[in-house]
N, C-alpha and C. Protein backbone atom coordinates (compact mmCIF):
# COMPACT_ATOMS: atom_id res chain seq x y z
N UNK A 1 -1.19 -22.97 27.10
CA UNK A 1 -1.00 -23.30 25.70
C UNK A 1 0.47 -23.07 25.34
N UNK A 2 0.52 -24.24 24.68
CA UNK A 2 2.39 -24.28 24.25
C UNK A 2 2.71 -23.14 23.33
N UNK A 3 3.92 -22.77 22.38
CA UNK A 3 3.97 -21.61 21.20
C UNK A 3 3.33 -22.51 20.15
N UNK A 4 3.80 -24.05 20.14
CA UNK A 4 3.35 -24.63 18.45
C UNK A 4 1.74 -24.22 18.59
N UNK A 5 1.28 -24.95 20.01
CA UNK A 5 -0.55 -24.79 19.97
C UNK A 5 -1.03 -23.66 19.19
N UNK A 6 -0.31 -22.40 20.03
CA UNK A 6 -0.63 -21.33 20.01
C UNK A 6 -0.14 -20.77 18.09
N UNK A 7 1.02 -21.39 17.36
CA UNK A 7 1.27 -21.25 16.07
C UNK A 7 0.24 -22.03 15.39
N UNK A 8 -0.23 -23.31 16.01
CA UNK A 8 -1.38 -23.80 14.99
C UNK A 8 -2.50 -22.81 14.96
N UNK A 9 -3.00 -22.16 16.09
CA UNK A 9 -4.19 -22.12 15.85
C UNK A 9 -4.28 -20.38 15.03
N UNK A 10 -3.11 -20.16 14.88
CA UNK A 10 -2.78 -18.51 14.14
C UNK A 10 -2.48 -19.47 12.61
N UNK A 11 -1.78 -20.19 12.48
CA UNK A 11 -1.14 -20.65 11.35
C UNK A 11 -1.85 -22.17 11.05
N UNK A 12 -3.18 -22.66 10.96
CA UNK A 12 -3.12 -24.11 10.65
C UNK A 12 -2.47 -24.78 9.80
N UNK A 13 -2.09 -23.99 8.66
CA UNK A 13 -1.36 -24.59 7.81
C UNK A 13 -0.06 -25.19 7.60
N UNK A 14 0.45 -24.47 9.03
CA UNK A 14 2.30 -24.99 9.26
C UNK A 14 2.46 -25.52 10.06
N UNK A 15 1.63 -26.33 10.55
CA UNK A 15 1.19 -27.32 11.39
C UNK A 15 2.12 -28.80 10.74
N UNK A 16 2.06 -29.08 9.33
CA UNK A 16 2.15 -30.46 9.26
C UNK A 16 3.62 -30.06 8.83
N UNK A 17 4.18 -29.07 8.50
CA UNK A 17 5.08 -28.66 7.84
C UNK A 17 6.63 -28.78 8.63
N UNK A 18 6.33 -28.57 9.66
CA UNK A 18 7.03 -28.51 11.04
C UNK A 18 7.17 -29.66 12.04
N UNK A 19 7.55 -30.81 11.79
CA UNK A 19 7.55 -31.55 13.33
C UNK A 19 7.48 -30.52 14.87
N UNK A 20 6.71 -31.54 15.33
CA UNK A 20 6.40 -31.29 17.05
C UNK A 20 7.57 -30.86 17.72
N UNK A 21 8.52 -31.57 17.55
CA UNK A 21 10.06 -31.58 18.09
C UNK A 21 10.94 -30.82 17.42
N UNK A 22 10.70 -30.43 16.57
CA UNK A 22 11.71 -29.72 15.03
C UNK A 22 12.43 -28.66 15.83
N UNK A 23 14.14 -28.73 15.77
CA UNK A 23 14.34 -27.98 16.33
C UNK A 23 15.97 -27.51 15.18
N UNK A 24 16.84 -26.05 15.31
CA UNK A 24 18.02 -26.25 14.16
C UNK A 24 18.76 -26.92 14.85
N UNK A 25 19.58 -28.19 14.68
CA UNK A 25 20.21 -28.55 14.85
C UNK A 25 21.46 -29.02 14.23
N UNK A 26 21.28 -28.75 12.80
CA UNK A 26 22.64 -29.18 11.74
C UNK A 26 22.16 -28.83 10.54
N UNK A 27 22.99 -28.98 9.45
CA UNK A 27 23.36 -28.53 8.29
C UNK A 27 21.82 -28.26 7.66
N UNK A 28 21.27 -29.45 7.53
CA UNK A 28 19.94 -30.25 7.10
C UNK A 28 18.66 -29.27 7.81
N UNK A 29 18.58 -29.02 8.93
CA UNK A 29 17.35 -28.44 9.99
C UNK A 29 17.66 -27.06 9.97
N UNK A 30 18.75 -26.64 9.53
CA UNK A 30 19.01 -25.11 9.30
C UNK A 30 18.77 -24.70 7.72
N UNK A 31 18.97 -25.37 6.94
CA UNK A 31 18.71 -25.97 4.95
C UNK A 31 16.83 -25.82 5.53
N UNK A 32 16.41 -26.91 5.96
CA UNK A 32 15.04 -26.90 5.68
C UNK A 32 14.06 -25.44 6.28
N UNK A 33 14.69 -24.70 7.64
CA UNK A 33 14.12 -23.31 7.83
C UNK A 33 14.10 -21.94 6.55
N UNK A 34 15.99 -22.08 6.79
CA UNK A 34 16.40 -21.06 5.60
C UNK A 34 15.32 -21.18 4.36
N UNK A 35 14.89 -22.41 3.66
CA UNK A 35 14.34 -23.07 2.49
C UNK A 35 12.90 -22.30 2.90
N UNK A 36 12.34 -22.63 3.67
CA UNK A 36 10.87 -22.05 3.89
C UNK A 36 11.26 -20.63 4.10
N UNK A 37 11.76 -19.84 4.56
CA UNK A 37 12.09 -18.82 4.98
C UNK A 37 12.42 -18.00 3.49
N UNK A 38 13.26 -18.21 2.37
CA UNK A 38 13.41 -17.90 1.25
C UNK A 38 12.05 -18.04 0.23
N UNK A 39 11.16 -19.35 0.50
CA UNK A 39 10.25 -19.47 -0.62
C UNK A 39 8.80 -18.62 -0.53
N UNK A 40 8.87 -18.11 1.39
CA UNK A 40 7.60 -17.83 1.65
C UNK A 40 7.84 -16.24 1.04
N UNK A 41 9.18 -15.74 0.93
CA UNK A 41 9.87 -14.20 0.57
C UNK A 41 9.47 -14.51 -1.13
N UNK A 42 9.94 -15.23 -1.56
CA UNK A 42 9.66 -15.73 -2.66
C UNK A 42 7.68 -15.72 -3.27
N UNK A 43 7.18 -16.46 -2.34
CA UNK A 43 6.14 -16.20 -2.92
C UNK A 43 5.00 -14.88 -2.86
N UNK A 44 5.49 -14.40 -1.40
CA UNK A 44 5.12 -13.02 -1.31
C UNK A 44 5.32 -12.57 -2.53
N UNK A 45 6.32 -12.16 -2.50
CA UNK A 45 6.92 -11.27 -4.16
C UNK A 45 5.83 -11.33 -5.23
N UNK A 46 5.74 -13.17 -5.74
CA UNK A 46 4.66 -13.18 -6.73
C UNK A 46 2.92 -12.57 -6.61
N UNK A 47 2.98 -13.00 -4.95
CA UNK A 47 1.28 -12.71 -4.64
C UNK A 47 1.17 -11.20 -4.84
N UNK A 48 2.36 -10.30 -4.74
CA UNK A 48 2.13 -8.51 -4.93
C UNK A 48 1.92 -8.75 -6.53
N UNK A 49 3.03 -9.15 -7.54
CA UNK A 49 2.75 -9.12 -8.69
C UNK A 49 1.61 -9.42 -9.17
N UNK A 50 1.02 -10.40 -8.83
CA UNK A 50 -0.15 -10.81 -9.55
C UNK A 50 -1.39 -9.81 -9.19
N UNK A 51 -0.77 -9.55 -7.77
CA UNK A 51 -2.65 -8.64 -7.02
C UNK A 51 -2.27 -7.05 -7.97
N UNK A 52 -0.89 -6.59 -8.36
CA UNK A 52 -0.97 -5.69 -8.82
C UNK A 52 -1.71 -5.43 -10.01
N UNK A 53 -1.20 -6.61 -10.89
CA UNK A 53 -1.64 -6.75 -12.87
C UNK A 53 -3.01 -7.13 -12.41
N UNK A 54 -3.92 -8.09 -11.29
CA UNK A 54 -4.91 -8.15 -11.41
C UNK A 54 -5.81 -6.59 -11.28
N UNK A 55 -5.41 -6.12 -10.55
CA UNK A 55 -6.05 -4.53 -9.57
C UNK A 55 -5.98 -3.62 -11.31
N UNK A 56 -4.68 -3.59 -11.72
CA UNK A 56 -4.97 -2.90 -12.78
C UNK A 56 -5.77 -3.59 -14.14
N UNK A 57 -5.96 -4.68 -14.02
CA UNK A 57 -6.72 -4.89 -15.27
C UNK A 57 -8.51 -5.06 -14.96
N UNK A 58 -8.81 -5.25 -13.10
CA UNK A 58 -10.03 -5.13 -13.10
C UNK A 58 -10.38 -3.18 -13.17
N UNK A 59 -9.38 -2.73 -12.83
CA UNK A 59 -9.50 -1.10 -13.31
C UNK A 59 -9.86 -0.81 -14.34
N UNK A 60 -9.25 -1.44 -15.11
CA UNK A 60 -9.28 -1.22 -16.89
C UNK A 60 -10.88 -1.92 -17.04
N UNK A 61 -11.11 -2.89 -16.78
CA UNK A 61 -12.38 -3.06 -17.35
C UNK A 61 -13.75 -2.65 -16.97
N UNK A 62 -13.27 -1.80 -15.40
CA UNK A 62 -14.63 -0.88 -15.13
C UNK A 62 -14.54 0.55 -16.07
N UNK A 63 -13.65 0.67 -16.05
CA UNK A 63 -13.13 1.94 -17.71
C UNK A 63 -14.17 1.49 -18.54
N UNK A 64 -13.72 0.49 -19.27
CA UNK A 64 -14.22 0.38 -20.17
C UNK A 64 -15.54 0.09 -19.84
N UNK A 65 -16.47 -0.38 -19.29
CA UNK A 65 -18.00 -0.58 -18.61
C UNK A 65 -18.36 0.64 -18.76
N UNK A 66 -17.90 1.27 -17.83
CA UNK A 66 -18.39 2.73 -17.79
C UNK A 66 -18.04 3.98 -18.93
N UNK A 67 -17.50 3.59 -20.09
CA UNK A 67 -17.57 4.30 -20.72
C UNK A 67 -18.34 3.91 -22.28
N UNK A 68 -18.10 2.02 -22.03
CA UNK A 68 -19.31 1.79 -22.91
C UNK A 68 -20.76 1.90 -23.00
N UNK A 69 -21.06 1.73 -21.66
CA UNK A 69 -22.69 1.49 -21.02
C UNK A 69 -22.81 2.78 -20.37
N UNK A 70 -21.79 3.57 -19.97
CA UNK A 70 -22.40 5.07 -18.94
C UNK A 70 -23.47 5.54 -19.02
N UNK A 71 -23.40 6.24 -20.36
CA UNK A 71 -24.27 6.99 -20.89
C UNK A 71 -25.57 6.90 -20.64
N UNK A 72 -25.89 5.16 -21.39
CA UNK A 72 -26.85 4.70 -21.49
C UNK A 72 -27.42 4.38 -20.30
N UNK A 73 -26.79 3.48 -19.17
CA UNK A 73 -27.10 3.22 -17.73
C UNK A 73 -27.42 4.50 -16.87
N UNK A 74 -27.25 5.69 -17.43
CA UNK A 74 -27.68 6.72 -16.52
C UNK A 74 -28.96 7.18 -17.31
N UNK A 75 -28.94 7.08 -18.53
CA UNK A 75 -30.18 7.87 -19.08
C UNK A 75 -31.29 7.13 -18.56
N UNK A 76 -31.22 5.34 -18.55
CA UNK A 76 -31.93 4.31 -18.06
C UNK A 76 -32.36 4.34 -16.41
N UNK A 77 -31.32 5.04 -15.77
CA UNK A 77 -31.42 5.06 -14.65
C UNK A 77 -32.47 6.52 -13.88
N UNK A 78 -32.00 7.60 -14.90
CA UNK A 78 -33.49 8.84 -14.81
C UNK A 78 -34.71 8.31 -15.41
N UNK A 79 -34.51 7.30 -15.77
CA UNK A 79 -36.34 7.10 -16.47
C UNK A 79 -37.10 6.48 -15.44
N UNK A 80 -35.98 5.62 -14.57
CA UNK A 80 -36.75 4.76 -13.42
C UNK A 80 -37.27 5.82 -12.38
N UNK A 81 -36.72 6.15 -12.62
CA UNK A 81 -36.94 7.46 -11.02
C UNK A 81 -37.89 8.55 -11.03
N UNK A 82 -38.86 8.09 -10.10
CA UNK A 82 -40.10 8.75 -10.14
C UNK A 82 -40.64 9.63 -8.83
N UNK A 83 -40.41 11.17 -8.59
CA UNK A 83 -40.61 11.54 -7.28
C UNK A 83 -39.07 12.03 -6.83
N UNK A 84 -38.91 11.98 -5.59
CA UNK A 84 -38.17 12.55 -4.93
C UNK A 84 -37.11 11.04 -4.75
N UNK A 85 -37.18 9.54 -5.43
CA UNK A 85 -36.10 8.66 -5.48
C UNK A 85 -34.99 9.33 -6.21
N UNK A 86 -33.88 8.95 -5.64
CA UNK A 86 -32.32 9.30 -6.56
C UNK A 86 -31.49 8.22 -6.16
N UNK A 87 -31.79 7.21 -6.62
CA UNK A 87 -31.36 5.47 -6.44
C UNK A 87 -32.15 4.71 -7.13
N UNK A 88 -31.86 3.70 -7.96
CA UNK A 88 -32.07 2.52 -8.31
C UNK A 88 -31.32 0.98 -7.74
N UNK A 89 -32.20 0.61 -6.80
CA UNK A 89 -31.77 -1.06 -6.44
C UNK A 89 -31.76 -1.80 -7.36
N UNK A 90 -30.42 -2.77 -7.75
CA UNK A 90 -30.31 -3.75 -8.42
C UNK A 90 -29.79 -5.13 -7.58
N UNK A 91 -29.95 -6.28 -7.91
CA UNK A 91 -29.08 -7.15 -7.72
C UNK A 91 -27.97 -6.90 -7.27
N UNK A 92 -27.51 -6.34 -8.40
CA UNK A 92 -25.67 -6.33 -8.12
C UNK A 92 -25.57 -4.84 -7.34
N UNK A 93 -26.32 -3.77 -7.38
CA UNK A 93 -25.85 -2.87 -6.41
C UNK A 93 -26.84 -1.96 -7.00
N UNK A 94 -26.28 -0.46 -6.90
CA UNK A 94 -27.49 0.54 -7.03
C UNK A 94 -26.94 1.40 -7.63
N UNK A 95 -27.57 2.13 -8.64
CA UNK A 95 -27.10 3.56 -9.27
C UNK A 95 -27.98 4.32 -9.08
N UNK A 96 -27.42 6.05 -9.35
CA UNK A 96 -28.33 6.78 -8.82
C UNK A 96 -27.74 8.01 -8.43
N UNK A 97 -28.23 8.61 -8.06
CA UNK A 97 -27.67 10.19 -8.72
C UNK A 97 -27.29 10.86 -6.86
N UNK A 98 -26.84 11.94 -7.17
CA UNK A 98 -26.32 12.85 -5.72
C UNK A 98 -25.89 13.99 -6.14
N UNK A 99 -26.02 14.79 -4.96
CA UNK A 99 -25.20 16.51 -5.68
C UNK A 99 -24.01 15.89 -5.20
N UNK A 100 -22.91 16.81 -6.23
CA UNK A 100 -21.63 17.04 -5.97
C UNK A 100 -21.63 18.75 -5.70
N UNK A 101 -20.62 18.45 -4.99
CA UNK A 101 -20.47 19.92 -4.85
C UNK A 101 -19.78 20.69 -6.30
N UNK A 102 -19.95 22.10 -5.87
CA UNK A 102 -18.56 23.08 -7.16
C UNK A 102 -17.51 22.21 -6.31
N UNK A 103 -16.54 22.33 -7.16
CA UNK A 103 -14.79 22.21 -6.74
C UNK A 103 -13.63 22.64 -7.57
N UNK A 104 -13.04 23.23 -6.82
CA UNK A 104 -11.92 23.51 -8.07
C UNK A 104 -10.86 22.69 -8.54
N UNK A 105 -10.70 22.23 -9.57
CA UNK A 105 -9.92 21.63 -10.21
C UNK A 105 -8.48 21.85 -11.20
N UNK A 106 -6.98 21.84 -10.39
CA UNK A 106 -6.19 22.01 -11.02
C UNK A 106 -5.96 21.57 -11.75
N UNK A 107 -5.33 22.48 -13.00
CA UNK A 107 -4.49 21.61 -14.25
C UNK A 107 -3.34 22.53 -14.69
N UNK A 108 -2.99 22.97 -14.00
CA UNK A 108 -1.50 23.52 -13.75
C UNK A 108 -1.03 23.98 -12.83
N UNK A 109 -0.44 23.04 -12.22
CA UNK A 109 -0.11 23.49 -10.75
C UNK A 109 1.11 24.55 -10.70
N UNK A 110 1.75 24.74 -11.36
CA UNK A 110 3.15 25.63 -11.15
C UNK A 110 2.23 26.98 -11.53
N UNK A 111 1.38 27.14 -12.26
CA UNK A 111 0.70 28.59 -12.69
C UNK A 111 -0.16 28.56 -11.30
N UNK A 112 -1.03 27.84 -10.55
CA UNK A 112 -1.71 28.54 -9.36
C UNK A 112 -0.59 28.26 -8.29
N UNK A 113 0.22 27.71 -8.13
CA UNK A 113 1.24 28.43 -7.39
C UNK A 113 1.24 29.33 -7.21
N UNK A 114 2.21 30.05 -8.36
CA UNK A 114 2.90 31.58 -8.32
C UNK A 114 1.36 32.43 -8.27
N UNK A 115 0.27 32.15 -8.45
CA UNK A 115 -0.94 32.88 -8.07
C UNK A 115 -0.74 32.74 -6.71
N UNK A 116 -1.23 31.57 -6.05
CA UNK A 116 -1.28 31.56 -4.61
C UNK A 116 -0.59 32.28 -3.80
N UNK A 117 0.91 32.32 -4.18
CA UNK A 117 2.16 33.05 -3.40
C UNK A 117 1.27 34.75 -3.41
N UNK A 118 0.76 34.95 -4.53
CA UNK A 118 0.54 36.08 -4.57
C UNK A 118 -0.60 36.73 -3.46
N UNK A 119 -1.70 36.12 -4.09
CA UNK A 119 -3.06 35.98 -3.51
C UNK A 119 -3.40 35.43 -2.27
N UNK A 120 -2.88 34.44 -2.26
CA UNK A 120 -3.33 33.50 -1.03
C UNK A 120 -2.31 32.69 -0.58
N UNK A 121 -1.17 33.44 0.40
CA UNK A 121 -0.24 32.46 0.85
C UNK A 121 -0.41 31.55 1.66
N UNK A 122 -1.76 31.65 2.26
CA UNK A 122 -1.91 30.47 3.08
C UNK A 122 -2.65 29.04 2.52
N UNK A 123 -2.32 29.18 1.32
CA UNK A 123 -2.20 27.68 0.55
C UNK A 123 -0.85 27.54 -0.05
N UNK A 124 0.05 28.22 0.53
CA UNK A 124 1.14 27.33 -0.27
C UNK A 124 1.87 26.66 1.04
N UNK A 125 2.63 25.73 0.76
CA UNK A 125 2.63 24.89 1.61
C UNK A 125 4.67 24.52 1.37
N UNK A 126 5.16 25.09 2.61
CA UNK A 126 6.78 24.47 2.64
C UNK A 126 7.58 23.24 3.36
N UNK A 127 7.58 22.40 2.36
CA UNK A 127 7.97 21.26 3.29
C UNK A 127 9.37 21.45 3.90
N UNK A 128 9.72 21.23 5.25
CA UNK A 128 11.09 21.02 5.36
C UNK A 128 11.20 19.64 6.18
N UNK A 129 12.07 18.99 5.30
CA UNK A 129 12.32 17.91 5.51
C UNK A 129 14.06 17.11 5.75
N UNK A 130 14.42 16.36 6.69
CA UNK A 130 15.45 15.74 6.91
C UNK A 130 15.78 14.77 5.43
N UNK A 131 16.98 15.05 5.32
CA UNK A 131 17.91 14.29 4.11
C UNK A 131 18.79 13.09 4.62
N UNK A 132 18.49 11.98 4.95
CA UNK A 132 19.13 11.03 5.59
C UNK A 132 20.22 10.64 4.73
N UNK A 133 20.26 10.68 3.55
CA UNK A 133 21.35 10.57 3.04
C UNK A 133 22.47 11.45 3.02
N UNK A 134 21.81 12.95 3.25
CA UNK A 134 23.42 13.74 3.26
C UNK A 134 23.72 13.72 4.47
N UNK A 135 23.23 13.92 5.60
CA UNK A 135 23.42 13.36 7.15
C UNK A 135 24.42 12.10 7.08
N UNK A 136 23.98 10.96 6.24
CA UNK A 136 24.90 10.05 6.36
C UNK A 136 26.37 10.40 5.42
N UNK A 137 26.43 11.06 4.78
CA UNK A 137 27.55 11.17 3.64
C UNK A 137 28.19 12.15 4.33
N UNK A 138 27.91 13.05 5.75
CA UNK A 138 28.41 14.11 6.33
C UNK A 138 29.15 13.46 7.45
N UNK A 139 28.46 12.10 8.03
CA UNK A 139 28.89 11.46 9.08
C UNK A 139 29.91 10.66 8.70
N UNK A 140 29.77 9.90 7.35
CA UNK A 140 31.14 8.75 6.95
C UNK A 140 32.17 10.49 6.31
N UNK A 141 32.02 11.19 6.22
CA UNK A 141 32.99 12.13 5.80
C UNK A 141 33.99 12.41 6.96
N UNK A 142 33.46 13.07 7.89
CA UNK A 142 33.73 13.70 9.23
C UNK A 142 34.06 13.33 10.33
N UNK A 143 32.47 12.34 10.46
CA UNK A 143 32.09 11.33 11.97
C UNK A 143 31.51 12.25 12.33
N UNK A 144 30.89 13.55 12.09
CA UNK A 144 30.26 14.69 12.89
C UNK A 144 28.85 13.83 13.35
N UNK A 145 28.57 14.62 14.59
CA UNK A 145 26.94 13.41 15.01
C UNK A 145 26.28 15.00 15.29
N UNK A 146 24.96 15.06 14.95
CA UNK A 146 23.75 16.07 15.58
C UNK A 146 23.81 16.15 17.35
N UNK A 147 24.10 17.29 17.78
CA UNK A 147 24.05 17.51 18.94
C UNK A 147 22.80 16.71 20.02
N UNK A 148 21.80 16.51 19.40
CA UNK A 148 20.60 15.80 20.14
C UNK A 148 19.92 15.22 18.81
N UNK A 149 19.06 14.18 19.33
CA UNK A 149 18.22 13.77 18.63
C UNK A 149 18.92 12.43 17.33
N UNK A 150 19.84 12.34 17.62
CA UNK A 150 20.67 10.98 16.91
C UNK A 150 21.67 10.60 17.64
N UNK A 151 22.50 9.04 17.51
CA UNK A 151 23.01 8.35 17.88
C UNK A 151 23.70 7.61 17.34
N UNK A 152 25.18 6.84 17.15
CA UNK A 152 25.95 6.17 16.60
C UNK A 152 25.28 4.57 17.47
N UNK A 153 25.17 3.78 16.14
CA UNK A 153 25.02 2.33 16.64
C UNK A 153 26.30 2.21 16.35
N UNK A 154 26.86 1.21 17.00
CA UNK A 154 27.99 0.66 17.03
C UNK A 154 28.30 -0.06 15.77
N UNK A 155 29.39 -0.49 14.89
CA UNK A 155 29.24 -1.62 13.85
C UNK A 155 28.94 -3.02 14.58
N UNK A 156 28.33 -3.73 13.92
CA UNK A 156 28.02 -4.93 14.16
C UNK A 156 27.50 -6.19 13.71
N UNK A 157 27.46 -7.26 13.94
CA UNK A 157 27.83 -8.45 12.78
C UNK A 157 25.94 -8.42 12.95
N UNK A 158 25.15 -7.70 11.72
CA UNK A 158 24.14 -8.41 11.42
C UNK A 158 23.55 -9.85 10.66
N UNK A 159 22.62 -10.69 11.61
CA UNK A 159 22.39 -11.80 10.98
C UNK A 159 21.09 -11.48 9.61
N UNK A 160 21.15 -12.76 8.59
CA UNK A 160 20.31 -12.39 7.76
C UNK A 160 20.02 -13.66 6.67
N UNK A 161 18.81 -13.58 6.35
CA UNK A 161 18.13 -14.94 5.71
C UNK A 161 18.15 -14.52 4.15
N UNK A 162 18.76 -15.18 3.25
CA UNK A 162 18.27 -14.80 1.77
C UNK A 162 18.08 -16.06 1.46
């Protein structure tokens, strides 16, 4: 199997988009890649925007479901339940009850901190973490390099599609 075969059958859609032969060859065949290459960046972009405002507004309206109907859909939902059931089958899915466990729930984390430090240091937790930016602001200062574990790339002419 050729790469196009093998691009149709991953991609059917860029199949017609592409001649068989299409290869860059001038101003025009380098214009028409760059062009797809910019619009598909392009439409990505929009498909996050939209899946975002959609994600948050189907959020918002199970909010609101569940805080219009909750109440009522659970009181409705202990009346069905007869015996040792803790589920109701519906159509659209099932409600129905479960233990939760205890859990503890913060609402000020800087106050069980300074508890924890006290009480229980083995929940507090120290990140140490690499600063790539002062590493780099130490290296264009100096040129100093980390004895192991990093490396100077060379400068070099990167290519790039906008």
């Amino acid at each position: 199997m050729d790469a196009r075969s093998a691009t149709a059958l991953a991609h059917p859609d860029l199949v017609h988009d592409a001649p068989h032969e299409f290869h860059v060859t001038d101003d025009a065949s380098a214009n028409w890649v760059v062009r797809r290459i910019v619009e598909a960046r392009a439409y990505l972009a929009r498909i996050k925007d939209w899946a975002e405002r959609e994600t948050r507004r189907v959020q918002r309206e199970e909010e609101f479901f569940f805080r219009r109907f909750g109440e009522e859909l659970e009181a409705w939902a202990r009346s069905q339940l007869r015996g040792r059931r803790k589920c109701v089958a519906l159509p659209a899915g099932r409600i129905g009850f479960r233990r939760a466990a205890a859990k503890l729930t913060v609402t000020n984390p800087e106050a069980v901190l300074r508890w924890a430090r006290k009480h229980c240091p083995e929940a507090v937790i120290v990140i140490e973490r690499l600063s790539k930016s002062a590493l780099n602001k130490r290296f264009k200062q100096d040129g100093e390099v980390p004895d192991a574990g990093a490396h100077v790339e060379p400068e070099r002419e990167a290519f790039y599609v906008r």
